[in-house]
N, C-alpha and C. Protein backbone atom coordinates (compact mmCIF):
# COMPACT_ATOMS: atom_id res chain seq x y z
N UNK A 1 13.40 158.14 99.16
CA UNK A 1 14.17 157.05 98.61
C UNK A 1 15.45 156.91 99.43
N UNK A 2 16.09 155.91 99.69
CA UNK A 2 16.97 155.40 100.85
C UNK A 2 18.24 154.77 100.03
N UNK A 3 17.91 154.07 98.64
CA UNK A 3 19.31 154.34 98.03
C UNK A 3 19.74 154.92 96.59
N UNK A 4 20.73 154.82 96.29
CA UNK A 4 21.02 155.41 95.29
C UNK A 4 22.41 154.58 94.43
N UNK A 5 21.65 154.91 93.32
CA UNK A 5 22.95 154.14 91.91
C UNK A 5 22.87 154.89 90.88
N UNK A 6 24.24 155.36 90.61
CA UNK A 6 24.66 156.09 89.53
C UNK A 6 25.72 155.24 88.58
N UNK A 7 25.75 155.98 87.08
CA UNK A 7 26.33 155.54 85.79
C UNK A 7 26.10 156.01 85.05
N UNK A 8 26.82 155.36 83.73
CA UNK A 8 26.29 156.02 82.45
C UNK A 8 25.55 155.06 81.74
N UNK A 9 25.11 155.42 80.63
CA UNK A 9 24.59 154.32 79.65
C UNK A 9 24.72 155.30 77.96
N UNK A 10 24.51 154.01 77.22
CA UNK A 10 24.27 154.29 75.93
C UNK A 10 23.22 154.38 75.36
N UNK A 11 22.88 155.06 74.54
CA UNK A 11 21.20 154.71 74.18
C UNK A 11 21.51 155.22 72.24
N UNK A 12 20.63 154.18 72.16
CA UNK A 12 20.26 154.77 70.01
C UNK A 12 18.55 154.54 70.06
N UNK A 13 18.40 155.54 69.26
CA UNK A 13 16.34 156.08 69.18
C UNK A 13 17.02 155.79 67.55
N UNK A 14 16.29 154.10 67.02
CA UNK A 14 16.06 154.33 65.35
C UNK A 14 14.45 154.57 65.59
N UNK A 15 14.17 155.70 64.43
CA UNK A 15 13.51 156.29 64.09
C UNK A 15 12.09 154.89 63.52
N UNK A 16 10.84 155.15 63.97
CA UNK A 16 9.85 153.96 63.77
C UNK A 16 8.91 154.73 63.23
N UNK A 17 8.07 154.00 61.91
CA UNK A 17 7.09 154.54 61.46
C UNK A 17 5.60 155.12 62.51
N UNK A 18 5.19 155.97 62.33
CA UNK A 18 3.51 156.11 63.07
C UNK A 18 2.86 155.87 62.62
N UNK A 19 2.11 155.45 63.44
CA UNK A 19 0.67 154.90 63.11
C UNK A 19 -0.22 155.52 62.04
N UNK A 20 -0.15 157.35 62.39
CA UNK A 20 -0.95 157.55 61.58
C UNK A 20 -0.27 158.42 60.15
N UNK A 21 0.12 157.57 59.04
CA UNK A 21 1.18 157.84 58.12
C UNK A 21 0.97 159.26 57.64
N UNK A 22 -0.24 160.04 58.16
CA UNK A 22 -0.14 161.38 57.64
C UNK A 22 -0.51 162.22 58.72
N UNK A 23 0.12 161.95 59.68
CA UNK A 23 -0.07 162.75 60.86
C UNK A 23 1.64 164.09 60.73
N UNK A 24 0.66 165.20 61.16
CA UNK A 24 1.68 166.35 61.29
C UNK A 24 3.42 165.97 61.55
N UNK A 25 3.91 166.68 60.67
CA UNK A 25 5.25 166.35 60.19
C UNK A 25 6.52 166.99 62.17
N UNK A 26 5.47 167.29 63.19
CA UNK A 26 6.21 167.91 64.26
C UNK A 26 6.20 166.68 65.25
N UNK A 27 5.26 165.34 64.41
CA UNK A 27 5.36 163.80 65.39
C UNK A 27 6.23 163.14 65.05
N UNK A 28 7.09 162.55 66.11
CA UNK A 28 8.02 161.62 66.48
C UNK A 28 7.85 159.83 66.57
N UNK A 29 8.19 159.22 66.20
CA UNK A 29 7.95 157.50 67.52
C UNK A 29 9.31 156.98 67.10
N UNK A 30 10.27 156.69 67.85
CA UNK A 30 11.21 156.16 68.45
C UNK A 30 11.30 154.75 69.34
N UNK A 31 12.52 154.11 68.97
CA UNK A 31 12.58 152.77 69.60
C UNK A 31 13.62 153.06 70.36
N UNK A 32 13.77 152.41 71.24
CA UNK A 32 14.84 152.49 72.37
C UNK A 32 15.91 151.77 72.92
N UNK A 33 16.89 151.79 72.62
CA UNK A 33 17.98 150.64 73.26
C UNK A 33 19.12 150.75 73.66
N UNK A 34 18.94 150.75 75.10
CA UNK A 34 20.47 151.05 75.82
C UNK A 34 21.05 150.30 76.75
N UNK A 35 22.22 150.66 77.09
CA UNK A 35 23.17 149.81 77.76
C UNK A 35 23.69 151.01 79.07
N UNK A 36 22.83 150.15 80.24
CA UNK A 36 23.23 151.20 81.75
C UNK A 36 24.67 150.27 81.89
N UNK A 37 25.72 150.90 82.20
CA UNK A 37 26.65 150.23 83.48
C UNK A 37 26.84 151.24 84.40
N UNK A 38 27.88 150.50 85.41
CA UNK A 38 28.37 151.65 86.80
C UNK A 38 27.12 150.50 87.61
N UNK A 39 26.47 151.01 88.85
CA UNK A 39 25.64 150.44 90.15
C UNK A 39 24.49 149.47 89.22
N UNK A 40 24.16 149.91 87.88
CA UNK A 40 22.83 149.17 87.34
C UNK A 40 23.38 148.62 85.99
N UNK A 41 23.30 147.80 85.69
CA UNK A 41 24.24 146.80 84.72
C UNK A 41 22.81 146.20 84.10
N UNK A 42 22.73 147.16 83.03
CA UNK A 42 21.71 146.67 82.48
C UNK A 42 21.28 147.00 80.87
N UNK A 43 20.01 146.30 80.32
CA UNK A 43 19.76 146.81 79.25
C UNK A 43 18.14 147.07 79.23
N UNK A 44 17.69 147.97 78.67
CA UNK A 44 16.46 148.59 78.29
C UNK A 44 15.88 148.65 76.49
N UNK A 45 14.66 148.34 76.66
CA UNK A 45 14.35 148.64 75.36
C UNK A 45 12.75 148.93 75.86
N UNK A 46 12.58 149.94 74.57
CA UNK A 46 11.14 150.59 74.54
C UNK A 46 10.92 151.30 73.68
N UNK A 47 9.54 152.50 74.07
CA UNK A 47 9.83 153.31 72.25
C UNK A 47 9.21 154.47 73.47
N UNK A 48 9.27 155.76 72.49
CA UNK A 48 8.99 156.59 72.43
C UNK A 48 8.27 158.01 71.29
N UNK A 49 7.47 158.19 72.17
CA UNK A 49 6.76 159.70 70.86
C UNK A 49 6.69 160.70 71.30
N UNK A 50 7.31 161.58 70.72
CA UNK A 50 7.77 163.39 70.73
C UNK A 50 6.77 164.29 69.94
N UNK A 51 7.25 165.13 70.36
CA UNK A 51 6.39 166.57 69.39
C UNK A 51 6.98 167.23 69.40
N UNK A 52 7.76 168.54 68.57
CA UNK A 52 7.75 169.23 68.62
C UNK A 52 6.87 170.84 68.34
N UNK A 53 7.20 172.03 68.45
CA UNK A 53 6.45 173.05 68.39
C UNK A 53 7.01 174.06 67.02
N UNK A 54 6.06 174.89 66.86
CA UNK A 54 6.07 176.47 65.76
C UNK A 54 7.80 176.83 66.62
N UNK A 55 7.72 176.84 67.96
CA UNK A 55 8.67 177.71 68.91
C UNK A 55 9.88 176.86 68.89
N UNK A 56 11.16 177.43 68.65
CA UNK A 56 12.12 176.87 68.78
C UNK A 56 12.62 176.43 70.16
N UNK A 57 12.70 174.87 70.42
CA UNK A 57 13.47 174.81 71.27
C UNK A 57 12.44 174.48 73.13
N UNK A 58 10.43 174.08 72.21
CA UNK A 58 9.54 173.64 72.80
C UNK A 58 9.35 172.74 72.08
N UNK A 59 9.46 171.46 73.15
CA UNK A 59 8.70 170.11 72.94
C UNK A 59 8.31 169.21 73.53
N UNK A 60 7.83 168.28 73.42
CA UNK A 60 7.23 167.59 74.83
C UNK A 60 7.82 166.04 74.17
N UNK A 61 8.09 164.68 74.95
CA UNK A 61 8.02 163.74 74.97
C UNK A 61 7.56 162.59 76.08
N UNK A 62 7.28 161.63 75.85
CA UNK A 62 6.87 160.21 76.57
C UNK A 62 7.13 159.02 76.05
N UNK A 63 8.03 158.39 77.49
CA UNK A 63 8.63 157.03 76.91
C UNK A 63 8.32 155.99 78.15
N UNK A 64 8.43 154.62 77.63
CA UNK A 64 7.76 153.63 78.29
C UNK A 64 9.07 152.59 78.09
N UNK A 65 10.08 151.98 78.95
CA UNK A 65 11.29 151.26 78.82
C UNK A 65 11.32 150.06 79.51
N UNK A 66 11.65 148.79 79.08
CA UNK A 66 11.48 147.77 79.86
C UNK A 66 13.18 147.45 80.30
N UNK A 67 13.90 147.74 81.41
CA UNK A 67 14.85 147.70 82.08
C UNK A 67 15.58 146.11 82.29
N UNK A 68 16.35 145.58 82.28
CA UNK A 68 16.09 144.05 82.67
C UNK A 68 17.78 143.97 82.80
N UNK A 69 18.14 143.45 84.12
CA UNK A 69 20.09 143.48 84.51
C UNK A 69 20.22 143.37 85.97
N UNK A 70 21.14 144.10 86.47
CA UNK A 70 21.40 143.64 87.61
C UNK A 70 21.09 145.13 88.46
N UNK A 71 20.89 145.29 89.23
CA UNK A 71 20.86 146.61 90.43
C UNK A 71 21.34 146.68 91.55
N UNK A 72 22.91 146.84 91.66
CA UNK A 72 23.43 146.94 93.25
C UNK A 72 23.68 145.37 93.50
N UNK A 73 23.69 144.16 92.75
CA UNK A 73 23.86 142.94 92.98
C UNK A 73 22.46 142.12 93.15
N UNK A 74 21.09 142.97 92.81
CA UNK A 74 20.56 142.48 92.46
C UNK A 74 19.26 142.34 91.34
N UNK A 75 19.40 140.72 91.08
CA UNK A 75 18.38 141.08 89.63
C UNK A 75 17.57 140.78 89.07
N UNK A 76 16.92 141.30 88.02
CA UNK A 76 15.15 141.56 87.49
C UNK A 76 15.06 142.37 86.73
N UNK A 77 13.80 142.83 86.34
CA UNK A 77 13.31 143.97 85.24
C UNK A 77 12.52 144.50 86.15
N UNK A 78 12.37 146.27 85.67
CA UNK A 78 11.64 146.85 86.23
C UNK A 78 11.03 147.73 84.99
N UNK A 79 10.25 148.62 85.29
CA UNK A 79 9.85 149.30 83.82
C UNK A 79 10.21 150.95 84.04
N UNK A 80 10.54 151.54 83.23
CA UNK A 80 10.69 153.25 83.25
C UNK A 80 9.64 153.80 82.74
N UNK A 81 8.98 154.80 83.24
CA UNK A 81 7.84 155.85 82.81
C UNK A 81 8.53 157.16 82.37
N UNK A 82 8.66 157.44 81.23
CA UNK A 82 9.39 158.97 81.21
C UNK A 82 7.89 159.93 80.80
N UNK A 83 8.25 161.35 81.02
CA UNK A 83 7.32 162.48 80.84
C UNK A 83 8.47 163.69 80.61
N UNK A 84 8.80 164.15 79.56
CA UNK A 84 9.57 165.15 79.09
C UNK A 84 9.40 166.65 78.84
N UNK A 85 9.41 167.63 79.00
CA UNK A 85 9.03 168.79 78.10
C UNK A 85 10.74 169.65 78.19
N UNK A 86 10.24 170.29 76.70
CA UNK A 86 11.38 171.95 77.10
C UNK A 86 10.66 172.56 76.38
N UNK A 87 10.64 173.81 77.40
CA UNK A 87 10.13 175.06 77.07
C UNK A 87 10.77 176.09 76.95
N UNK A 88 11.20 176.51 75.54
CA UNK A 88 11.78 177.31 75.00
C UNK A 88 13.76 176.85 75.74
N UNK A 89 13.47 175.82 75.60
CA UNK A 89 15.06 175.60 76.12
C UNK A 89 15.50 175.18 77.61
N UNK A 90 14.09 175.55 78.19
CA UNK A 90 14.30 174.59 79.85
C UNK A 90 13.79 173.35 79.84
N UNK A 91 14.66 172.56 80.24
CA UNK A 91 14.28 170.87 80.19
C UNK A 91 13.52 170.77 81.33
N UNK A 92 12.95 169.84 81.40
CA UNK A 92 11.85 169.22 82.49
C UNK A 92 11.43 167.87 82.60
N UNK A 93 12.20 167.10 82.89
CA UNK A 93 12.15 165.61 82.85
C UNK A 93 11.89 164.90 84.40
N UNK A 94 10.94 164.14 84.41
CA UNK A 94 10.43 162.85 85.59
C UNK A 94 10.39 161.42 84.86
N UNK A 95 11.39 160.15 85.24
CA UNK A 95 11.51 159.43 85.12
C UNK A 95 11.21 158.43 86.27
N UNK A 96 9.89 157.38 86.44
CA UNK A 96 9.82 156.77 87.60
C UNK A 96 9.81 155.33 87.44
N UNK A 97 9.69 154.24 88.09
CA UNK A 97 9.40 153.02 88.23
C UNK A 97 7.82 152.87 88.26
N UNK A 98 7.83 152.15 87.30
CA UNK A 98 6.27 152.17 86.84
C UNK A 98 5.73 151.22 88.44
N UNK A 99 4.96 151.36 89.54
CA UNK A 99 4.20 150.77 90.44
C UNK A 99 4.11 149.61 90.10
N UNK A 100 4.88 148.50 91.18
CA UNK A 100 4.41 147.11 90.77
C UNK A 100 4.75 146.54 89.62
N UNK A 101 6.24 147.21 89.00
CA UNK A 101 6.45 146.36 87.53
C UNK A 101 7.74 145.64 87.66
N UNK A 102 8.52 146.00 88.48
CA UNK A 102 9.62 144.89 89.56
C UNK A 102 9.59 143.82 89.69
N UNK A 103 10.33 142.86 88.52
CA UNK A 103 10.33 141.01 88.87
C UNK A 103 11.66 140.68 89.69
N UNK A 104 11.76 139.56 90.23
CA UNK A 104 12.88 138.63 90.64
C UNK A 104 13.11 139.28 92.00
N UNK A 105 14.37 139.43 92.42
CA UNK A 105 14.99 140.18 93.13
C UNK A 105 14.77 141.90 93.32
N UNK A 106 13.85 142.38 92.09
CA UNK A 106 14.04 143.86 91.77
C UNK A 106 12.06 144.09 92.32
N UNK A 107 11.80 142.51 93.01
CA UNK A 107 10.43 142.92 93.28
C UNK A 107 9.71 144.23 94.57
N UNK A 108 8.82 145.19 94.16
CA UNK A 108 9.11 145.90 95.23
C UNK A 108 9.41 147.29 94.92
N UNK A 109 10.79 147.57 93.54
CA UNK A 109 11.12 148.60 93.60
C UNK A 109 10.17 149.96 92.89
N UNK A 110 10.85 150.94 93.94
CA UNK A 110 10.13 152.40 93.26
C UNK A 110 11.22 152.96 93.23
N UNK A 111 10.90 154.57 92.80
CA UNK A 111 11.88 154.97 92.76
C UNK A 111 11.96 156.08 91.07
N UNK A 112 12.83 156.93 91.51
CA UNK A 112 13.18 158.16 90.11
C UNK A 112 14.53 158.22 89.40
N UNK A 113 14.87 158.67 88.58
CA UNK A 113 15.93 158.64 87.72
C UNK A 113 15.74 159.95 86.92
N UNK A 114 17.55 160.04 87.69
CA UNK A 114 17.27 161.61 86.97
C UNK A 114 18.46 162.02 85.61
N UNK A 115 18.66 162.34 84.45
CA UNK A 115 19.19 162.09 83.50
C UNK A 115 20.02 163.06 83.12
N UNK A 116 21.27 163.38 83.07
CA UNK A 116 22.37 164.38 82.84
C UNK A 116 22.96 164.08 81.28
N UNK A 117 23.18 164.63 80.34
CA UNK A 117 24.19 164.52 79.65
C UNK A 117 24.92 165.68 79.44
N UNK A 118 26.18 165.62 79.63
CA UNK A 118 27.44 166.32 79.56
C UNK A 118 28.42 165.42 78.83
N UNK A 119 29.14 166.62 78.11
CA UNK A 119 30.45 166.34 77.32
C UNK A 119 29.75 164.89 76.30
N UNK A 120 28.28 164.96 75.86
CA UNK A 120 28.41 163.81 75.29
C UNK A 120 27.77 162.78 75.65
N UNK A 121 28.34 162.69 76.62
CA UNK A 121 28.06 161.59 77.45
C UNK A 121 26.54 161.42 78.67
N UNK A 122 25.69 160.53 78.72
CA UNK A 122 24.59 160.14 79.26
C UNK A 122 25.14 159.39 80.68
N UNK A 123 24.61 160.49 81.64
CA UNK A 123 24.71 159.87 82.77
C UNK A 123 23.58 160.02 83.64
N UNK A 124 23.30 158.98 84.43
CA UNK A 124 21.63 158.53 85.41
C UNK A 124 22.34 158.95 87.11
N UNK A 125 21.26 159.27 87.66
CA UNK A 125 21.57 159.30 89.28
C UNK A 125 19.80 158.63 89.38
N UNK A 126 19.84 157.31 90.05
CA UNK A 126 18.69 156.45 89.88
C UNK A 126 18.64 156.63 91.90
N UNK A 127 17.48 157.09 92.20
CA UNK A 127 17.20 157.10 93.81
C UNK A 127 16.29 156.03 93.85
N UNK A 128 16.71 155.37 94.72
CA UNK A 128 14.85 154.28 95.24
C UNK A 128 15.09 153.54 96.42
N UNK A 129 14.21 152.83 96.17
CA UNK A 129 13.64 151.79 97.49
C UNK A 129 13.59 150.79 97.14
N UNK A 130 13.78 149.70 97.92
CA UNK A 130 13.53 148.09 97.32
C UNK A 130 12.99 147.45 99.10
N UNK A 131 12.24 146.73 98.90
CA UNK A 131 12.11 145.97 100.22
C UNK A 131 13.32 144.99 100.35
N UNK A 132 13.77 145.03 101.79
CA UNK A 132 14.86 144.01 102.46
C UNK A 132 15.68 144.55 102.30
N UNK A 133 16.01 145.55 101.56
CA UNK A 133 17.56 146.62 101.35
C UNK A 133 17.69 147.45 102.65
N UNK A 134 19.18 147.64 103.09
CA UNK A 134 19.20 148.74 103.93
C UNK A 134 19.96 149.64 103.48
């Protein structure tokens, strides 16, 4: 990946019924809605479903985000693929640009996002590629 945009964003997960109303009390589904600023000026919405485990502090999640703002001055929607786990307390997160889901100006892009929170606060270091960028 050849560039890079960092920031913070906001995000709120209200809590969404599942599908299956009597499925094990360790399933999750989550809605998604946040606000990137700093290099990506944007907003996202999507959902997500978790699990947790018997083991404290193991769980796995997967989220699917539709991105839509500006990137570096330029703009479109792209989509986020998340794949989550912690195991026993080590995080393990890959966040990518779903292949080919890049409209407008943002057509083209790939690329990872990698997710920090400290003091609170949610901050992204987003690496990628876009065609015609140098």
């Amino acid at each position: 990946m050849d560039r890079h945009a960092t920031g913070t964003f906001e995000v709120q997960l209200p809590i969404l019924p599942l599908h299956d109303v009597g499925a094990d009390a360790l399933l999750g589904r989550r809605a998604i809605d946040k606000q990137f600023v700093g290099d990506l000026e944007a907003t996202s919405r999507g959902e997500m479903l978790s699990v947790g485990t018997a083991v404290q502090g193991s769980a796995g999640y997967v989220a699917i985000e539709k991105v839509t703002g500006t990137l570096q001055g330029r703009t479109g929607t792209f989509v986020l693929q998340h794949s989550g786990t912690m195991t026993r307390g080590t995080p393990q997160l890959v966040v990518t640009v779903v292949p080919d889901s890049g409209t407008g100006e943002l057509t083209g892009l790939s690329g990872t996002m990698a997710i920090n929170i400290a003091d609170g606060k949610h901050h992204y270091a987003f690496a990628y590629s876009l065609p015609g960028t140098a």
